[in-house]
Protein backbone atom coordinates (compact mmCIF):
# COMPACT_ATOMS: atom_id res chain seq x y z
CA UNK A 1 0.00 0.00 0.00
CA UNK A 2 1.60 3.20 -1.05
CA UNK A 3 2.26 5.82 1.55
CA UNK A 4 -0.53 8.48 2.46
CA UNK A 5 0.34 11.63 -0.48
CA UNK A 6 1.03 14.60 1.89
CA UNK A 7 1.28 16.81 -1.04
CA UNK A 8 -2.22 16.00 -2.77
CA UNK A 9 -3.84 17.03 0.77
CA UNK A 10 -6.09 20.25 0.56
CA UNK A 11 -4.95 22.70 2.79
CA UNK A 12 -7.14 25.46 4.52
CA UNK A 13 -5.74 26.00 7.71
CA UNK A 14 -4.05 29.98 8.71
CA UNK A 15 -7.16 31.86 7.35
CA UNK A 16 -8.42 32.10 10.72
CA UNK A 17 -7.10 33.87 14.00
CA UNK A 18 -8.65 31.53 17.09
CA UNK A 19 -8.95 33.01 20.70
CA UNK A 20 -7.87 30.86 22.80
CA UNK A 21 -11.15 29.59 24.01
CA UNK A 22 -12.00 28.43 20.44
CA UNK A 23 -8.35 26.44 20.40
CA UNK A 24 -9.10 24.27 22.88
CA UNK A 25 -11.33 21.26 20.97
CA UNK A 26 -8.00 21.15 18.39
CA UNK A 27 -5.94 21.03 21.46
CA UNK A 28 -8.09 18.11 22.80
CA UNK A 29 -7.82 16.23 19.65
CA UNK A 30 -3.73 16.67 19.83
CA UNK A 31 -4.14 14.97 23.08
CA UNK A 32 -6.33 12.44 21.74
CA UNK A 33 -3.85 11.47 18.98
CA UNK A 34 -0.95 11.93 21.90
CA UNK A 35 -2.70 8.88 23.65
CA UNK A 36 -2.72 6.93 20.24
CA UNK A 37 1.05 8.39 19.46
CA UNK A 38 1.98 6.91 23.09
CA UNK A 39 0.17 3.63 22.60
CA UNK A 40 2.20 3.45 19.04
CA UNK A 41 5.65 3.86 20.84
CA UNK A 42 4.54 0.84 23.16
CA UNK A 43 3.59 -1.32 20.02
CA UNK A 44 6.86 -0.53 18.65
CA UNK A 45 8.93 -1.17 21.57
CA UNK A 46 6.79 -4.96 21.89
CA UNK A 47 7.75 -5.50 17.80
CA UNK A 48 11.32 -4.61 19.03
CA UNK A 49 11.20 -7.01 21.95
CA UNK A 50 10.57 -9.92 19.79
CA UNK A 51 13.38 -9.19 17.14
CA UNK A 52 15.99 -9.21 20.12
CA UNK A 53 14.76 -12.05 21.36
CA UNK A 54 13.37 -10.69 24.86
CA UNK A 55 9.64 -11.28 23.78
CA UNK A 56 7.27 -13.54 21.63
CA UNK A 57 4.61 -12.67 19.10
CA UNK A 58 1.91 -13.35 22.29
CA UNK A 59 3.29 -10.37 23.74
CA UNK A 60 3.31 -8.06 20.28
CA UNK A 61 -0.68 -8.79 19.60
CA UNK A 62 -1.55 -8.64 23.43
CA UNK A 63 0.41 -4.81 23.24
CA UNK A 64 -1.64 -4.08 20.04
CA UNK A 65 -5.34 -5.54 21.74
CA UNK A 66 -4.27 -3.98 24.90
CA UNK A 67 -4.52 -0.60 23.44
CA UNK A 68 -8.53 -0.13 23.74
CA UNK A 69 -11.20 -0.47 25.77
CA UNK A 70 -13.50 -3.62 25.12
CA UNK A 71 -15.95 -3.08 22.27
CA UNK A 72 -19.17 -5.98 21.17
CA UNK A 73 -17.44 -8.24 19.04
CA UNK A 74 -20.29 -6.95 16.21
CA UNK A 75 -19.19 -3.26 16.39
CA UNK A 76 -15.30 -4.98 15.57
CA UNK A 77 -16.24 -7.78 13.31
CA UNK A 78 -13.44 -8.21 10.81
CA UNK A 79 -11.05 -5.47 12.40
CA UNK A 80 -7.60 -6.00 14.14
CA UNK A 81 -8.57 -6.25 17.56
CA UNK A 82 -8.15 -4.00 20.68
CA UNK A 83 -6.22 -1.18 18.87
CA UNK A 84 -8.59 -1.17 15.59
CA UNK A 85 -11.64 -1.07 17.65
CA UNK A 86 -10.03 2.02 19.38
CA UNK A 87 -9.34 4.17 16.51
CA UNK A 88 -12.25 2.65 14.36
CA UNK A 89 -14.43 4.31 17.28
CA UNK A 90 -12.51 7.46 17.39
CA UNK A 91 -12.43 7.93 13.52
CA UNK A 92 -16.23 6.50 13.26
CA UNK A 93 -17.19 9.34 15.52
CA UNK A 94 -15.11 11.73 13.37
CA UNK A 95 -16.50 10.38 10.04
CA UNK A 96 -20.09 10.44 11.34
CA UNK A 97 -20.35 13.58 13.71
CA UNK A 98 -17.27 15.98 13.59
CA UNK A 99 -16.55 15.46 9.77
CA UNK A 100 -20.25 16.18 8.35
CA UNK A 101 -20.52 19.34 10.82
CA UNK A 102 -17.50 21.09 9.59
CA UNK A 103 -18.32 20.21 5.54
CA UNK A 104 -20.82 23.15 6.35
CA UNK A 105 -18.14 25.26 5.96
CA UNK A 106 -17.33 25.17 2.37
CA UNK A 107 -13.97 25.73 2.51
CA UNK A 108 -13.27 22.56 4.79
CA UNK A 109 -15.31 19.62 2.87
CA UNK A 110 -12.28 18.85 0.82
CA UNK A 111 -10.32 18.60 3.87
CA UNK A 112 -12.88 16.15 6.07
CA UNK A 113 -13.29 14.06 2.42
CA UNK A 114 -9.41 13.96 2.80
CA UNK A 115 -9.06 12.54 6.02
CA UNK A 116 -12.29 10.26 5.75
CA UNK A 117 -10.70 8.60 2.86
CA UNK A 118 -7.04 8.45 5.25
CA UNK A 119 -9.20 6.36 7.62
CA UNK A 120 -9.68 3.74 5.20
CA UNK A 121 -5.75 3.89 4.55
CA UNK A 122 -5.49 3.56 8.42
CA UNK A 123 -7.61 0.60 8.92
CA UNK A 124 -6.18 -1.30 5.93
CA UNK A 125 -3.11 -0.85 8.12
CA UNK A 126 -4.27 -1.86 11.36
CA UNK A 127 -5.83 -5.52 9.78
CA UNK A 128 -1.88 -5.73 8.17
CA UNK A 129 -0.52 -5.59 11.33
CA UNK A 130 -3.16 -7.52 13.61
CA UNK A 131 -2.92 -10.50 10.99
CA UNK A 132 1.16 -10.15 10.58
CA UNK A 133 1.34 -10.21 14.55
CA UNK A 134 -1.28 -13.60 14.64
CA UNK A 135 1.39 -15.29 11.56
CA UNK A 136 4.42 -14.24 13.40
CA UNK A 137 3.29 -16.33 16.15
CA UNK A 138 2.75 -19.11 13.72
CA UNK A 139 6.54 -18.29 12.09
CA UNK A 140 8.88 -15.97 13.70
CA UNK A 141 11.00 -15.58 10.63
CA UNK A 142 7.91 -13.26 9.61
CA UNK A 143 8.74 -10.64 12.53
CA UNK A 144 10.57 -8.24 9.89
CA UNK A 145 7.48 -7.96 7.94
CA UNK A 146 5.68 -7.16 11.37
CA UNK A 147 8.17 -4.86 11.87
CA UNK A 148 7.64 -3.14 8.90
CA UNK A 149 4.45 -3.18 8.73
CA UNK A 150 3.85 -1.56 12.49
CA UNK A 151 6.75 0.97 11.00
CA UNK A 152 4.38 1.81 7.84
CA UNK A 153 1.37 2.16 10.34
CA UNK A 154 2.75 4.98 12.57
CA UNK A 155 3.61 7.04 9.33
CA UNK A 156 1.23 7.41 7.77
CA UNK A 157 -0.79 7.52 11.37
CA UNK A 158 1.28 10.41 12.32
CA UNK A 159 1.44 12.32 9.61
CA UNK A 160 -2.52 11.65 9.32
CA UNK A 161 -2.46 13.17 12.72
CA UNK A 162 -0.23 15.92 12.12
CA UNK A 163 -2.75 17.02 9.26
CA UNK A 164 -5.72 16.38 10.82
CA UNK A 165 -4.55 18.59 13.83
CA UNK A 166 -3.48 21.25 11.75
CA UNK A 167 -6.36 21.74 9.30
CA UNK A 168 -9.38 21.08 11.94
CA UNK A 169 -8.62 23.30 14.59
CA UNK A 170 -9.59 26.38 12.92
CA UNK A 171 -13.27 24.77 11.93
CA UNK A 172 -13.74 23.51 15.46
CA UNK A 173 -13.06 26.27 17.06
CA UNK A 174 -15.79 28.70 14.42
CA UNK A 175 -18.08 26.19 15.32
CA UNK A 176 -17.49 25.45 18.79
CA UNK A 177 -17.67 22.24 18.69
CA UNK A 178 -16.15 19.29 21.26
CA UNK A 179 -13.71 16.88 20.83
């Protein structure tokens, strides 16, 4: 899967001066995506622990289903456990609430079609690593592909984030809406 196309990404964001008041819900989604950014770094470190040799593929999928709170199986059916049910909640509540209110600003529907379509690149990488971390247990020679594959997911995560953080703030603060 090629790598999310910062350059293609419709930008918006510096036509508006926020008080600070109206910064806060893009300062509570930075947060958000620090708690996803932290659980990341954990993943990473487990992937790490089992190409040294100090941990097993058990311990890799139990950091990646570790990172969410318990969902119905239904609402996760076909997703990579823990950590896909955890941002497939948070970016289901952005595709379904946040991301139709701020298309009512013109100037921002390209932007929330943008990142709507990045979820799908997001999940696709979440099921790649989930069902990498399940074969690794199976064959340990795979762990460089799990490697590489939790590697691919916090890039284009982050810089997913990175934009989203950037070019939301401004319509969540004109429309005072929550995080």
């Amino acid at each position: 899967m090629p790598p999310i196309d910062d350059a293609s990404r419709p930008r918006v964001a510096g036509s508006v001066d926020l008080t600070p008041r109206q910064r806060m819900a893009g300062d509570h989604l930075r947060m958000i995506h620090d708690h996803f950014r932290g659980q990341l770094a954990a993943l990473t470190r487990a992937v790490g622990s089992l190409l040294d040799g100090s941990g097993d593929a058990g311990a890799v999928r139990a950091e990646v289903h570790a990172l969410a709170p318990a969902l119905s199986a239904q609402q996760v059916a076909g997703l990579c456990g823990q950590v896909c049910r955890f941002l497939t909640m948070h970016h289901g509540i952005e595709d379904r609430n946040l991301f139709p209110a701020v298309a009512v600003l013109e100037e921002y529907a390209p932007v929330v079609a943008r990142l709507a379509e990045e979820h799908l690149v997001v999940h696709a990488h979440l099921e790649r690593v989930d069902d990498l971390a399940v074969a690794v247990a199976a064959d340990p020679t795979r762990a460089d592909e799990l490697l590489q594959a939790v590697s691919d997911l916090r890039a284009d995560l982050e810089s997913h984030f990175a934009y989203e953080e950037v070019e939301m703030t401004e319509p969540l603060g004109l429309l005072g809406l929550g995080v």
